[in-house]
PDB file of N, CA and C in Angstrom:
ATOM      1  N   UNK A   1      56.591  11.230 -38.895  1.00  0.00           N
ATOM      2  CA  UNK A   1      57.441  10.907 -40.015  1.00  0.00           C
ATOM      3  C   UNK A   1      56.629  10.881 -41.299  1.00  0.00           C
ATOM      4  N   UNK A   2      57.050  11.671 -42.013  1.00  0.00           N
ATOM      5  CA  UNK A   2      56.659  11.538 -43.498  1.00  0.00           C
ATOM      6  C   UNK A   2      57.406  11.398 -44.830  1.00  0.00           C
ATOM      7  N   UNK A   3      56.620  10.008 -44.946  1.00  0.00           N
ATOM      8  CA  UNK A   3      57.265   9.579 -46.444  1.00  0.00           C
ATOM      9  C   UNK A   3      56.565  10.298 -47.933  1.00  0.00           C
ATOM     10  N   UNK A   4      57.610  10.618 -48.559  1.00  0.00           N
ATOM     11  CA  UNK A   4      57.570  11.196 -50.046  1.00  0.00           C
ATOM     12  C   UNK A   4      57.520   9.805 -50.806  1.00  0.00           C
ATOM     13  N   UNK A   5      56.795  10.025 -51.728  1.00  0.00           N
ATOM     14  CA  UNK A   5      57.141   9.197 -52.680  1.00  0.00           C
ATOM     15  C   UNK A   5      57.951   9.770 -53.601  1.00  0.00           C
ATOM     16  N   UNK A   6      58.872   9.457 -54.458  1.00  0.00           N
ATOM     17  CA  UNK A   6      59.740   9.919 -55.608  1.00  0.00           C
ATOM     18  C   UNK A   6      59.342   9.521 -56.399  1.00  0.00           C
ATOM     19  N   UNK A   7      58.830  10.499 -57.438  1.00  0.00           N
ATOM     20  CA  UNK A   7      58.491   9.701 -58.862  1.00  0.00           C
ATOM     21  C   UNK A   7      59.448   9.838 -59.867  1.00  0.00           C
ATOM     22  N   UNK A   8      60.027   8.466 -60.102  1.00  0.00           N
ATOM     23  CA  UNK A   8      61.005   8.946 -61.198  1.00  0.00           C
ATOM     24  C   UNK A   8      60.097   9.538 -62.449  1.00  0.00           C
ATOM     25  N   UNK A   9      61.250  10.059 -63.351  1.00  0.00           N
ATOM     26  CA  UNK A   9      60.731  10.687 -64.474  1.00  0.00           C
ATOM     27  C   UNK A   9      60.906   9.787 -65.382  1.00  0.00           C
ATOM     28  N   UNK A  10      59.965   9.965 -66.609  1.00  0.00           N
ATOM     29  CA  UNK A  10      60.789   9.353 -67.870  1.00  0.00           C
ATOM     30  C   UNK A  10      60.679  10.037 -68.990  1.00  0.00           C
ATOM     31  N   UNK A  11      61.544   9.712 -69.377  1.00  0.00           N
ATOM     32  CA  UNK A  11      61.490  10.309 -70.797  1.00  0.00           C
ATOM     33  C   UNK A  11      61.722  10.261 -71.938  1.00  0.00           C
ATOM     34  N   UNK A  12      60.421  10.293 -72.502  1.00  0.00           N
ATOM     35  CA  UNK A  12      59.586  10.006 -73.467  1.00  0.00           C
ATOM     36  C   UNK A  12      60.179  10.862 -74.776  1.00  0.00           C
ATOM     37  N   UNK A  13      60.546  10.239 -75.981  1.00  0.00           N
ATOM     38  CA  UNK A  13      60.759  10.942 -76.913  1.00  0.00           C
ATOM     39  C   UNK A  13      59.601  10.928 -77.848  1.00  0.00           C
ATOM     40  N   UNK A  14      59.758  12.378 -78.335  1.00  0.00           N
ATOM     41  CA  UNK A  14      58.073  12.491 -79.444  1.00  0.00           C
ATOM     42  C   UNK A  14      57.983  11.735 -80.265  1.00  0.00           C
ATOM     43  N   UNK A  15      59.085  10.972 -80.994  1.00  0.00           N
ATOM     44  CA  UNK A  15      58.573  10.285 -82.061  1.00  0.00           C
ATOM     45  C   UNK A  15      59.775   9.099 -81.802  1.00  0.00           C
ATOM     46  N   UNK A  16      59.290   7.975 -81.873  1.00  0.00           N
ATOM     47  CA  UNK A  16      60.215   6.749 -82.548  1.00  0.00           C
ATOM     48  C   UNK A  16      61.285   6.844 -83.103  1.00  0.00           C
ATOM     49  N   UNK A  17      62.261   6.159 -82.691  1.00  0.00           N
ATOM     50  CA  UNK A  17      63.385   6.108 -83.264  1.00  0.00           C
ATOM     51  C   UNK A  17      63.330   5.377 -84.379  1.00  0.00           C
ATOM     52  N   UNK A  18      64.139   6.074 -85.688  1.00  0.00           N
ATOM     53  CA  UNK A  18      63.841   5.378 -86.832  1.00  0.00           C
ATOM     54  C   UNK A  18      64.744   4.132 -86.675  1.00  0.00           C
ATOM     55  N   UNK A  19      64.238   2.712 -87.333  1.00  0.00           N
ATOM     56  CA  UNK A  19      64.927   1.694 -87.724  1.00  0.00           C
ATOM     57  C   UNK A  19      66.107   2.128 -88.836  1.00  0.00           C
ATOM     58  N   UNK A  20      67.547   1.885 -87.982  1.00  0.00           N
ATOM     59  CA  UNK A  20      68.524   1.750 -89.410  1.00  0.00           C
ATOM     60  C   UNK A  20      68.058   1.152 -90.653  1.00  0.00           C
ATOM     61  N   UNK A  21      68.289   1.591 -91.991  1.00  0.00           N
ATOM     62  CA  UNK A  21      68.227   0.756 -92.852  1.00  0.00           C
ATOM     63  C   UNK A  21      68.440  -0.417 -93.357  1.00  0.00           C
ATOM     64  N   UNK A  22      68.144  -1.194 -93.628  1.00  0.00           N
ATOM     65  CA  UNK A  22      68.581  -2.917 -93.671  1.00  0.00           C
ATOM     66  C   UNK A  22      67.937  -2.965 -95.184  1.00  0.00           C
ATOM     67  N   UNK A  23      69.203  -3.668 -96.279  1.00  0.00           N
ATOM     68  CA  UNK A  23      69.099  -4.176 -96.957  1.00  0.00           C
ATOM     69  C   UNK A  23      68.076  -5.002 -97.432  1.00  0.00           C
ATOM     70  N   UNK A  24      68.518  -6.112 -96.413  1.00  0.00           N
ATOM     71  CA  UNK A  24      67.729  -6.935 -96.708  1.00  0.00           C
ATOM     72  C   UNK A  24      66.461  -7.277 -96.738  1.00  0.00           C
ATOM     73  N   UNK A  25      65.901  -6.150 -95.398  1.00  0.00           N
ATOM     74  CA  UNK A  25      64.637  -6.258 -95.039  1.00  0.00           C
ATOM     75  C   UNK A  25      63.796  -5.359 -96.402  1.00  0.00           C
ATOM     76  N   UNK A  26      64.708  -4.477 -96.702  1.00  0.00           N
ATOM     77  CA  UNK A  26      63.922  -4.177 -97.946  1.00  0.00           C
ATOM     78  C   UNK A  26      63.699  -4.503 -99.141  1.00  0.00           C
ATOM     79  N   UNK A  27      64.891  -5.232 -99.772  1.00  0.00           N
ATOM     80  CA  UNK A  27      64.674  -6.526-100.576  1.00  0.00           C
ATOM     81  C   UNK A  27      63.151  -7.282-100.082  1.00  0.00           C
ATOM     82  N   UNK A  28      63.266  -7.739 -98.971  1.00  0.00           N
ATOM     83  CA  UNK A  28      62.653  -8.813 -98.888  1.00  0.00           C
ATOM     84  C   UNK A  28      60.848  -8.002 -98.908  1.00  0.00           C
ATOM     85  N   UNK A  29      60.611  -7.264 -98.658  1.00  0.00           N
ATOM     86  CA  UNK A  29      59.897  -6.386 -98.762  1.00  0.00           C
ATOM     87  C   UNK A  29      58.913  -5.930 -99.980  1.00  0.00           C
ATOM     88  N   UNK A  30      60.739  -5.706-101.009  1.00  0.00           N
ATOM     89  CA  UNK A  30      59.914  -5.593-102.428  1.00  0.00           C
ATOM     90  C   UNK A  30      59.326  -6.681-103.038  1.00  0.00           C
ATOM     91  N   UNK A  31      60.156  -7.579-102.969  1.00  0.00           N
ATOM     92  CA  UNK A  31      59.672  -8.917-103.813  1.00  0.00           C
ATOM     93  C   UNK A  31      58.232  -9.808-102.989  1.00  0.00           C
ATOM     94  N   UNK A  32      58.102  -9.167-101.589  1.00  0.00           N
ATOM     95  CA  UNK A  32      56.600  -9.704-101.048  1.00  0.00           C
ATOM     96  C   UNK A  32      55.797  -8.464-102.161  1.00  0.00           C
ATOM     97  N   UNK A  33      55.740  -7.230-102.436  1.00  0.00           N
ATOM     98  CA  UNK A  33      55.485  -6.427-103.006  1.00  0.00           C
ATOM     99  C   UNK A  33      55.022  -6.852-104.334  1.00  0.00           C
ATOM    100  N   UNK A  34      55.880  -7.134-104.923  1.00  0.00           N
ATOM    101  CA  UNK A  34      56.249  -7.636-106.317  1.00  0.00           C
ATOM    102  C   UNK A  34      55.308  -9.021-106.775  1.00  0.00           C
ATOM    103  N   UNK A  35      55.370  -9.858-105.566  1.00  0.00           N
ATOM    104  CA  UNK A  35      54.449 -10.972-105.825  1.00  0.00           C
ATOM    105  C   UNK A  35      52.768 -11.186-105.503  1.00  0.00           C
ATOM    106  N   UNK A  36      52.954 -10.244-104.683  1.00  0.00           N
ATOM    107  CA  UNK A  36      51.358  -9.927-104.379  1.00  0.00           C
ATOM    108  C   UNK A  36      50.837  -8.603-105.497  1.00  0.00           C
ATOM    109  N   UNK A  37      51.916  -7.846-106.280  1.00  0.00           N
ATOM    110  CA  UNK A  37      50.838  -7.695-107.642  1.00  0.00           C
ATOM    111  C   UNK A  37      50.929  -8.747-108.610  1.00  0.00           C
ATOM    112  N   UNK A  38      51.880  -9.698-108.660  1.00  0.00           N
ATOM    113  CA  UNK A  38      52.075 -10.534-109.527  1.00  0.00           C
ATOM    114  C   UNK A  38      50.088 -11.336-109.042  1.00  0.00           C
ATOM    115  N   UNK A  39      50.317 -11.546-107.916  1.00  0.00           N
ATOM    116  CA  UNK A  39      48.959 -12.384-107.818  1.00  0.00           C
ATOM    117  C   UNK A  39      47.940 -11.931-108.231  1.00  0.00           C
ATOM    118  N   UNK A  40      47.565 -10.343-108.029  1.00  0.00           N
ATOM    119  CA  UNK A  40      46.729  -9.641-107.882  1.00  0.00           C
ATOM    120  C   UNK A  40      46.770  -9.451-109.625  1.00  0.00           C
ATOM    121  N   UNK A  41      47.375  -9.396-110.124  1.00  0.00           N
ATOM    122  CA  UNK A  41      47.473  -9.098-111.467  1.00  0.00           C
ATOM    123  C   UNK A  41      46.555 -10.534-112.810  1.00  0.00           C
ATOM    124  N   UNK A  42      47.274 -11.350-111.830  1.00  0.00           N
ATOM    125  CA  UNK A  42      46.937 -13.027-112.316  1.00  0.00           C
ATOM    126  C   UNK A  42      45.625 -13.513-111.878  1.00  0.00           C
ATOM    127  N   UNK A  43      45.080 -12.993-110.958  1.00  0.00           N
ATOM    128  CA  UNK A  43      43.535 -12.945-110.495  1.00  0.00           C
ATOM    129  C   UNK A  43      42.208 -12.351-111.600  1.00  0.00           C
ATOM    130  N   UNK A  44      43.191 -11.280-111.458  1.00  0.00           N
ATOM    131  CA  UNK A  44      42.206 -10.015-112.490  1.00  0.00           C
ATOM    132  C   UNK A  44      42.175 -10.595-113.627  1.00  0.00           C
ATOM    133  N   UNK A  45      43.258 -11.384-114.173  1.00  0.00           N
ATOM    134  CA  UNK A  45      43.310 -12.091-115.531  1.00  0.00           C
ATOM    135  C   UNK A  45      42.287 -13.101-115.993  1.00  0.00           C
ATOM    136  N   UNK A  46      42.706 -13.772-114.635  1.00  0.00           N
ATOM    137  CA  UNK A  46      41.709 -15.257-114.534  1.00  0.00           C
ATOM    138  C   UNK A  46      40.465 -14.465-114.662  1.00  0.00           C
ATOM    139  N   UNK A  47      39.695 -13.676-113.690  1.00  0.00           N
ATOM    140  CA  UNK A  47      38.443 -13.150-114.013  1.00  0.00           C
ATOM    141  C   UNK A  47      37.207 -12.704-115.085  1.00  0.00           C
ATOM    142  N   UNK A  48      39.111 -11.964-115.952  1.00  0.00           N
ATOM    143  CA  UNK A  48      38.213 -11.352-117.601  1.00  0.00           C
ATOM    144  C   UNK A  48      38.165 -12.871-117.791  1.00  0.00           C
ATOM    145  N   UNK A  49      39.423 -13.265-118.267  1.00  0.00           N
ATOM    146  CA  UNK A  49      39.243 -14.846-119.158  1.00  0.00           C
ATOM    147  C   UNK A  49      38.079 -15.175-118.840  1.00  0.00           C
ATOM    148  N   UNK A  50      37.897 -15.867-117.200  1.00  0.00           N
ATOM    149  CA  UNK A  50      36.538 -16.768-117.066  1.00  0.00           C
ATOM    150  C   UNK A  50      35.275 -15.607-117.266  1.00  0.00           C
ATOM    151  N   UNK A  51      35.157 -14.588-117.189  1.00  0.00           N
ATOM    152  CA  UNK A  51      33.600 -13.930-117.862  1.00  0.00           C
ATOM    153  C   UNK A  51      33.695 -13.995-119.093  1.00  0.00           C
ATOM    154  N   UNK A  52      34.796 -14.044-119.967  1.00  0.00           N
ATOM    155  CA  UNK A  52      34.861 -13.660-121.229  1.00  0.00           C
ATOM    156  C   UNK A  52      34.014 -15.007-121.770  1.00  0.00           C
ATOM    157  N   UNK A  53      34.614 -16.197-121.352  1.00  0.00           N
ATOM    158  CA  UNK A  53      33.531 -17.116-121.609  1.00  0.00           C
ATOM    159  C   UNK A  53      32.486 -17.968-121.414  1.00  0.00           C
ATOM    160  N   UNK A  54      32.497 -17.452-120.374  1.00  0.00           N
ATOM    161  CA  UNK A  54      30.967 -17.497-120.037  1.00  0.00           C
ATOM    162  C   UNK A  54      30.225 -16.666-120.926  1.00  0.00           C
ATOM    163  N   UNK A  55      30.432 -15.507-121.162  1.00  0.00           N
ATOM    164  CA  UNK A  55      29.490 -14.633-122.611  1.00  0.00           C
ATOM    165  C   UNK A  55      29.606 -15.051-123.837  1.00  0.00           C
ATOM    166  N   UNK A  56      30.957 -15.888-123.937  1.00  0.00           N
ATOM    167  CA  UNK A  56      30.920 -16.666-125.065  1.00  0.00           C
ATOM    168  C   UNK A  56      30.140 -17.644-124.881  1.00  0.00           C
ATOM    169  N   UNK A  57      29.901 -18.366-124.384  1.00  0.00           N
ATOM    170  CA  UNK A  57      28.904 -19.782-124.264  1.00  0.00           C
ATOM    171  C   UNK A  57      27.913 -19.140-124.158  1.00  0.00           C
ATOM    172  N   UNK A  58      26.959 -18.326-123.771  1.00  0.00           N
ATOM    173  CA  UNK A  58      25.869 -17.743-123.692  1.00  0.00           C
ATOM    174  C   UNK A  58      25.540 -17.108-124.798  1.00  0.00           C
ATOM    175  N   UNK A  59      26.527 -16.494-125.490  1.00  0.00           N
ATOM    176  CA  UNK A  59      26.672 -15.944-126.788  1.00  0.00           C
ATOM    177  C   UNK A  59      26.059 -17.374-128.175  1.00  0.00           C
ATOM    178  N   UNK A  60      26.848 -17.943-128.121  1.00  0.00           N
ATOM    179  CA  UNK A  60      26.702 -19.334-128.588  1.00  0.00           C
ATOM    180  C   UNK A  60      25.686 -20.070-128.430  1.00  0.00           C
ATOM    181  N   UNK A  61      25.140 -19.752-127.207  1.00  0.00           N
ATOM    182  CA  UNK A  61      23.823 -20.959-127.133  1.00  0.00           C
ATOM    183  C   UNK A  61      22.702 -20.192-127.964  1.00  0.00           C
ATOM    184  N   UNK A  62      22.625 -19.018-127.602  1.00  0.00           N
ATOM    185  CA  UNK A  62      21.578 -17.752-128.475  1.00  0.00           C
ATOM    186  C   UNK A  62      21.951 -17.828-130.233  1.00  0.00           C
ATOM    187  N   UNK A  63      22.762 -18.216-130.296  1.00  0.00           N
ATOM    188  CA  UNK A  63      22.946 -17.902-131.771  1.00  0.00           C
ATOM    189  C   UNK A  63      23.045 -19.592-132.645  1.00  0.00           C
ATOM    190  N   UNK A  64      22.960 -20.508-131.475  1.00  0.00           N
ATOM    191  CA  UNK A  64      22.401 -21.785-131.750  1.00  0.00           C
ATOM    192  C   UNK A  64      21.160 -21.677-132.375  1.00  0.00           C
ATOM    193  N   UNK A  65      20.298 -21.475-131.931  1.00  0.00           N
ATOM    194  CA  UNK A  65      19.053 -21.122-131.291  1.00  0.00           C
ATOM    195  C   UNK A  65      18.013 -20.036-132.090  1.00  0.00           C
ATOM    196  N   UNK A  66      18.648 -19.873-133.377  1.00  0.00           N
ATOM    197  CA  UNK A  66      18.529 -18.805-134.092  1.00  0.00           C
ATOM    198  C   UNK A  66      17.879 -17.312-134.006  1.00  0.00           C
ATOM    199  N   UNK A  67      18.071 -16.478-132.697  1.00  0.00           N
ATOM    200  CA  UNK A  67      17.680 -15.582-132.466  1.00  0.00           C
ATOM    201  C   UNK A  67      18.451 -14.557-132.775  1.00  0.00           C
ATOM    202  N   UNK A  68      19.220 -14.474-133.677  1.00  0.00           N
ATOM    203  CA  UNK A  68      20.300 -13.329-134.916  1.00  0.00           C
ATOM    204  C   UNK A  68      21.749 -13.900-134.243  1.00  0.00           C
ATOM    205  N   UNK A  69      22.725 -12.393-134.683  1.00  0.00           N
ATOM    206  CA  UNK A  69      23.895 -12.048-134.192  1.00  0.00           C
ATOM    207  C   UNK A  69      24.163 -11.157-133.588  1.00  0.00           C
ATOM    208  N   UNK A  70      23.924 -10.021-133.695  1.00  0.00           N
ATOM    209  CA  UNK A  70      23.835  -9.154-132.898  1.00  0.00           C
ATOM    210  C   UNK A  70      23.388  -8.818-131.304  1.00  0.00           C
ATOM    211  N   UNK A  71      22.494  -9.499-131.417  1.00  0.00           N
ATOM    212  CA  UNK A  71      20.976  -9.629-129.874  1.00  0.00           C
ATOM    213  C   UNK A  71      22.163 -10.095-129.058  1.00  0.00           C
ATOM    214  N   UNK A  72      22.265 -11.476-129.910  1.00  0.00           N
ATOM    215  CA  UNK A  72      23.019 -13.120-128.652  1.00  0.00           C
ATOM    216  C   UNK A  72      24.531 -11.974-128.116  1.00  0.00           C
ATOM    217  N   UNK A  73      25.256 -11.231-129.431  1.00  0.00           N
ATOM    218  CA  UNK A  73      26.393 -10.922-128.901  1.00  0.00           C
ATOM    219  C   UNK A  73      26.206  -9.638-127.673  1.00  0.00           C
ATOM    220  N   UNK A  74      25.251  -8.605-127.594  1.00  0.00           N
ATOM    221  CA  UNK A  74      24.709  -7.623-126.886  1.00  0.00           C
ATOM    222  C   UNK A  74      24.770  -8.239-125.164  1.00  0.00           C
ATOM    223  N   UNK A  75      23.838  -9.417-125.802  1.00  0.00           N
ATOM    224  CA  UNK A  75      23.642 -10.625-124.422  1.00  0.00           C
ATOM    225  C   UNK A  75      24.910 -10.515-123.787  1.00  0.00           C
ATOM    226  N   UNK A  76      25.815 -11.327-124.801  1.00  0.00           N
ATOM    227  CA  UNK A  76      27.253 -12.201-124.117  1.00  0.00           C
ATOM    228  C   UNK A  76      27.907 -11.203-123.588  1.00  0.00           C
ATOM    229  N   UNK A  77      27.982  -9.811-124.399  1.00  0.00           N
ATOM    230  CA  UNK A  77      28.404  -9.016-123.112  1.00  0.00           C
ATOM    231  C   UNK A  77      28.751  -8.266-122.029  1.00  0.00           C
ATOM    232  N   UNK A  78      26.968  -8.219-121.906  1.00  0.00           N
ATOM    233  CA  UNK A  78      26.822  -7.829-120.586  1.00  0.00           C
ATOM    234  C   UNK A  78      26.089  -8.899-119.961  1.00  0.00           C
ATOM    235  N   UNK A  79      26.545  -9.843-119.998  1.00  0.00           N
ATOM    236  CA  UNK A  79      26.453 -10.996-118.859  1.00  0.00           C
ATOM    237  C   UNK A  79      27.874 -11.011-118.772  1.00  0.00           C
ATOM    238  N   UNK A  80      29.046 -11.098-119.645  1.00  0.00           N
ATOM    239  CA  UNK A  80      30.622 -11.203-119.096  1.00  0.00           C
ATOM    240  C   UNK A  80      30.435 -10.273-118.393  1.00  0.00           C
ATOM    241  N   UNK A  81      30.117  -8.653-118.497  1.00  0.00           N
ATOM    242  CA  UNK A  81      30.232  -7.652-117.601  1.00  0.00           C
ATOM    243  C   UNK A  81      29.978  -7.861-116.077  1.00  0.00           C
ATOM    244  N   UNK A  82      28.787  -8.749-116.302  1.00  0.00           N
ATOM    245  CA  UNK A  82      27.948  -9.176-114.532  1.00  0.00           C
ATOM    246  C   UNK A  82      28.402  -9.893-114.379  1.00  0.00           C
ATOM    247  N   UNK A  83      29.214 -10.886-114.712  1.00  0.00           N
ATOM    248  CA  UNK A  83      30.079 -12.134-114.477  1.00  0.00           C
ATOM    249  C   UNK A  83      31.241 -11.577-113.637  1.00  0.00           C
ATOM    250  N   UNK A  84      31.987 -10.340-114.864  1.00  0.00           N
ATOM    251  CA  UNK A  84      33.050  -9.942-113.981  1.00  0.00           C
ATOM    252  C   UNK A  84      32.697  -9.218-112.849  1.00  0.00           C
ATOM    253  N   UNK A  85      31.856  -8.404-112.236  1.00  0.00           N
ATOM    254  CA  UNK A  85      31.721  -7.418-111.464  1.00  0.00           C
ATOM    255  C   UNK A  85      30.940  -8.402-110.285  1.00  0.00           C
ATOM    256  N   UNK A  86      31.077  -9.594-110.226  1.00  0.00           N
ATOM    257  CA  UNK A  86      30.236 -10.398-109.548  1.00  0.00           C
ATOM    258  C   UNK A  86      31.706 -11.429-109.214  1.00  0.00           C
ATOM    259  N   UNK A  87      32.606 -11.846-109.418  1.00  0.00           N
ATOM    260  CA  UNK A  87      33.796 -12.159-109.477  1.00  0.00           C
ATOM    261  C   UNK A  87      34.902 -11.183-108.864  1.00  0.00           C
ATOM    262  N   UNK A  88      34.793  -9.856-109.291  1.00  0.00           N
ATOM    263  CA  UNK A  88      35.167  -8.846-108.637  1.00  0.00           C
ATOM    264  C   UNK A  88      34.766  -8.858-106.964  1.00  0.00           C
ATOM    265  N   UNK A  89      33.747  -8.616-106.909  1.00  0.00           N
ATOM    266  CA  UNK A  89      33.136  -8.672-105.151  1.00  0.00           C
ATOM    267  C   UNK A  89      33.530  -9.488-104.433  1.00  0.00           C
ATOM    268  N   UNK A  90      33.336 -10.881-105.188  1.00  0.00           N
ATOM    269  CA  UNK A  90      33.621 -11.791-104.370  1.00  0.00           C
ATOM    270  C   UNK A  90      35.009 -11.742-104.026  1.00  0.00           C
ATOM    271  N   UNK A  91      36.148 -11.206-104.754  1.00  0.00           N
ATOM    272  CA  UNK A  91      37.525 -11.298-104.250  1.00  0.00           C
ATOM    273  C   UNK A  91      37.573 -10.168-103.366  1.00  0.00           C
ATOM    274  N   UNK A  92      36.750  -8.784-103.351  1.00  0.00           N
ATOM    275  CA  UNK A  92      37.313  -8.054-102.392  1.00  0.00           C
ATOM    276  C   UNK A  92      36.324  -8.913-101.609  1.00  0.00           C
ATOM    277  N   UNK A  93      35.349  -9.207-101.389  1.00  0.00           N
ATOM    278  CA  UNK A  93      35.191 -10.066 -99.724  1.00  0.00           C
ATOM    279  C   UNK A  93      36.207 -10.916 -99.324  1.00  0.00           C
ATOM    280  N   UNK A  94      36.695 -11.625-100.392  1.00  0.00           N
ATOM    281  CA  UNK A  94      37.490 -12.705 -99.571  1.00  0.00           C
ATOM    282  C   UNK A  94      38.700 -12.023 -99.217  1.00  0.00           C
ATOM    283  N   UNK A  95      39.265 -11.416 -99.800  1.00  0.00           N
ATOM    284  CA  UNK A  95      40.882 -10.467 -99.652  1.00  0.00           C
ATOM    285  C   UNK A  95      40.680  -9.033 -98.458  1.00  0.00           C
ATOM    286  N   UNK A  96      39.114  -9.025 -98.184  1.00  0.00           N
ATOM    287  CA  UNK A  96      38.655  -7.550 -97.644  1.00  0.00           C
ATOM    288  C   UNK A  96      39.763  -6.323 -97.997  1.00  0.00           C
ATOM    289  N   UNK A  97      39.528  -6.237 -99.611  1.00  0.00           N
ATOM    290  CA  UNK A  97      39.891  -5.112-100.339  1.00  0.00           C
ATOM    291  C   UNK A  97      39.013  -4.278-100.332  1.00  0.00           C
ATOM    292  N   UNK A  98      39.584  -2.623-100.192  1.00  0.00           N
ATOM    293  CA  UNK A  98      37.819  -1.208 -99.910  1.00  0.00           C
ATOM    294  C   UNK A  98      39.043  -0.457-101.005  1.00  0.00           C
ATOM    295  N   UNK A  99      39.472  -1.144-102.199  1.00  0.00           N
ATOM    296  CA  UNK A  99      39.434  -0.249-103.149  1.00  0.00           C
ATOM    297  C   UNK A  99      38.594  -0.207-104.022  1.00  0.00           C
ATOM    298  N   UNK A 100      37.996   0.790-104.859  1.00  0.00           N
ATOM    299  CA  UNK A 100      37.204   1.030-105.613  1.00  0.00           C
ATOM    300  C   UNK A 100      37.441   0.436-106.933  1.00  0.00           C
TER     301      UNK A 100
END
């Protein structure tokens, strides 16, 4: 006596069936959208602001200090520059953003 095994078949369609459209899910979608550039937007803000013065106070202490106007302002900013691009990094580490 010999047993067969039967293998059922299945079948497999090539691609996924698309999800009907839903309203809501896309609403809800945009406005996660919408608020995460709102954040992302309000981050970048906070960033210039806080380098901006930090080169101002650095700016300021140099020109306390009587070493001209020009020099101290050259200083202030490109230290805001390294301020921001150092502020920058640190959010794509924390967010693990690989945009440029």
């Amino acid at each position: 006596m010999t047993t067969q095994k039967q293998e059922q078949q299945t079948y497999l369609t090539p691609h996924p069936r698309k999800k009907p459209f839903s309203l809501s899910e896309w609403l809800a979608n945009s406005i996660q959208s919408t608020i995460s550039m709102a954040v992302e937007a309000h981050l970048f803000f906070v960033m210039m602001v806080g380098s901006a013065f930090v080169g101002a106070i650095v700016w300021f202490l140099l020109f306390i200090f009587r070493v001209g106007f020009y020099f101290p302002l050259m200083v202030g900013v490109v230290v805001a520059i390294a301020v921001f691009r150092l502020l920058l990094n640190v959010k794509r580490q924390i967010f693990n953003d690989t945009t440029p």
